[in-house]
Protein backbone atom coordinates (compact mmCIF):
# COMPACT_ATOMS: atom_id res chain seq x y z
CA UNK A 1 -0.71 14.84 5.71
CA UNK A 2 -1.23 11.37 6.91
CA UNK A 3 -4.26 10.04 8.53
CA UNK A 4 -3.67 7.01 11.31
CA UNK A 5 -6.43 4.42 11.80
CA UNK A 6 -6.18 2.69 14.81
CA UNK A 7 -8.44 0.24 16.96
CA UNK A 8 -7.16 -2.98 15.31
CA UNK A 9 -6.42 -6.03 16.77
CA UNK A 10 -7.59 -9.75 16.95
CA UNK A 11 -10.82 -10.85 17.29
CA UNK A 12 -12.89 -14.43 16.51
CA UNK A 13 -15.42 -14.51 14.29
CA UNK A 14 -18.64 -12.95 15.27
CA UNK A 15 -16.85 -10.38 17.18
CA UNK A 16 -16.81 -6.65 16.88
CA UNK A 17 -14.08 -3.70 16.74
CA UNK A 18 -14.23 0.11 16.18
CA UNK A 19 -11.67 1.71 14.87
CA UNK A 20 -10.99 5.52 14.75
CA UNK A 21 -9.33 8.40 12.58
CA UNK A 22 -9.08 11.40 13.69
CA UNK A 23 -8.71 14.33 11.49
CA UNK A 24 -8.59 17.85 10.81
CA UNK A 25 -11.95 19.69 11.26
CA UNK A 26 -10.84 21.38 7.93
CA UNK A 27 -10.20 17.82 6.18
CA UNK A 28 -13.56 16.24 7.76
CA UNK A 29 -15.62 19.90 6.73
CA UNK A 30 -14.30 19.39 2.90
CA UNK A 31 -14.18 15.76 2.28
CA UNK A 32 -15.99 12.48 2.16
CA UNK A 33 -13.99 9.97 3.74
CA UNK A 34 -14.06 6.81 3.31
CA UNK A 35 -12.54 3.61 5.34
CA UNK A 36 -10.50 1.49 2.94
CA UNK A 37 -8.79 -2.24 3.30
CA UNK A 38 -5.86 -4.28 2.15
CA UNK A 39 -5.61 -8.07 2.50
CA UNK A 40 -2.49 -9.58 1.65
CA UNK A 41 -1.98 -10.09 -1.99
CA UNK A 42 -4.97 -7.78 -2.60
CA UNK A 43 -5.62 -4.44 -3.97
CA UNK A 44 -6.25 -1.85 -1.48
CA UNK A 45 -10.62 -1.54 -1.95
CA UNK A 46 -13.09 1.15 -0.53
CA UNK A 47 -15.18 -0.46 2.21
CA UNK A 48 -17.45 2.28 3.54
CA UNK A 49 -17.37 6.02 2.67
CA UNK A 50 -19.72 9.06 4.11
CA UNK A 51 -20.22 12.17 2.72
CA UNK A 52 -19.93 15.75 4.57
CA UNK A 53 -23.91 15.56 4.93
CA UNK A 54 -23.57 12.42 6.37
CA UNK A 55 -24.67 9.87 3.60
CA UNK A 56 -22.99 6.51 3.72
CA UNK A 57 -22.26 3.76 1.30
CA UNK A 58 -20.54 0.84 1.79
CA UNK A 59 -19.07 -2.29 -0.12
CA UNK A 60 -21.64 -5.79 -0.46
CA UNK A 61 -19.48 -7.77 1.84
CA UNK A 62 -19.80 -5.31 4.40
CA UNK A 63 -23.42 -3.63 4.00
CA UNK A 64 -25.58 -4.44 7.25
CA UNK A 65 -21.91 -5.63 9.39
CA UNK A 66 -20.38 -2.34 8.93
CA UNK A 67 -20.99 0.92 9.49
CA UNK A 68 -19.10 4.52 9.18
CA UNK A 69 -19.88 7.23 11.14
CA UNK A 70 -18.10 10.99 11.68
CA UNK A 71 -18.67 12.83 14.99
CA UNK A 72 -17.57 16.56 14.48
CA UNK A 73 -16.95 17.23 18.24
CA UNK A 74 -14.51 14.89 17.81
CA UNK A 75 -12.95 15.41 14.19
CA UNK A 76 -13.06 11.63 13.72
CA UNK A 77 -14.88 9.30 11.73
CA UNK A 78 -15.41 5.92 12.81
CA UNK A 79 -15.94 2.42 11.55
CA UNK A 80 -17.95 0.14 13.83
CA UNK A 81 -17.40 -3.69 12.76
CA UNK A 82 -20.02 -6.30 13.64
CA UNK A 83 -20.07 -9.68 13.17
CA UNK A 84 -16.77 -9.68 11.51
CA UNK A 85 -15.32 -12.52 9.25
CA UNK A 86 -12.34 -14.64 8.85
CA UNK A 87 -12.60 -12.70 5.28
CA UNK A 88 -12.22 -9.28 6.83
CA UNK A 89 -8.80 -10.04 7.72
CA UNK A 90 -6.71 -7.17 6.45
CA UNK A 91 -4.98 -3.52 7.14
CA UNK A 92 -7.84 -0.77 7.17
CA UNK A 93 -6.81 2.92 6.12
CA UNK A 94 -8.74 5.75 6.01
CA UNK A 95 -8.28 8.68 3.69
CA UNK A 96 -10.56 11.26 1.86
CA UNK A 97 -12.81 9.61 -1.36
CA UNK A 98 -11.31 9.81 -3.30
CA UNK A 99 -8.04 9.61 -1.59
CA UNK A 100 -6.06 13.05 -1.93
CA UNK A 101 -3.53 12.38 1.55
CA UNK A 102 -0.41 9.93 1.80
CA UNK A 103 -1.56 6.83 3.26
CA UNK A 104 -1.10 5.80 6.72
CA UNK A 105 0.57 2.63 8.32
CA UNK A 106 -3.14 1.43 8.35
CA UNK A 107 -4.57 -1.08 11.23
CA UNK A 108 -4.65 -4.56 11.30
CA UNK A 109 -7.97 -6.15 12.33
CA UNK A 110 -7.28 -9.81 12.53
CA UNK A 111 -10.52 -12.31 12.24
CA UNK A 112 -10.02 -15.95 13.48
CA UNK A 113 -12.15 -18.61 12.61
């Protein structure tokens, strides 16, 4: 099983993107997920993660900018990015947390200053 983010793409700094992952309703009922991120010559880190009830946590450089969200109509959780940094530059994945799936091509989200 692979899970595709998509919704990447360039934006200047201040701007906003969304970006999606759809899933099983049987992978979304049994898991937290979480949104992760790779910049280039970086480890892969978590960046925001919700659990089944809905509770979210997310990583100091992206508390109050980020936020995850899962809508069950839709099997997909989401990852709303506000006022996004030159820094956030990087592929995002999402997977289960902890991550139990192969990992996806990711999307890049590309912030210009």
């Amino acid at each position: 099983v692979q899970l595709q983010a998509s919704g990447g793409g360039l934006v200047q700094a201040g701007g906003s993107l969304r970006l999606s992952c759809p899933a099983s309703r049987f992978i979304l009922r049994a898991n937290e997920m979480g949104w992760f991120r790779q910049a280039p010559g970086n480890q892969r880190e978590l960046v925001a993660r919700i659990t089944i009830a809905g509770t979210t946590a997310y990583a100091a450089s992206v508390k109050d900018r980020f936020t995850i969200s899962r809508d069950s109509a839709k099997n997909t959780v989401y990852l709303q990015m506000n006022s996004l940094k030159p820094e956030d530059t990087a592929v995002y994945y999402c997977n289960t947390f902890p991550s139990k799936y192969i990992w996806g091509q990711g999307t890049q989200v590309t912030v210009s200053s």
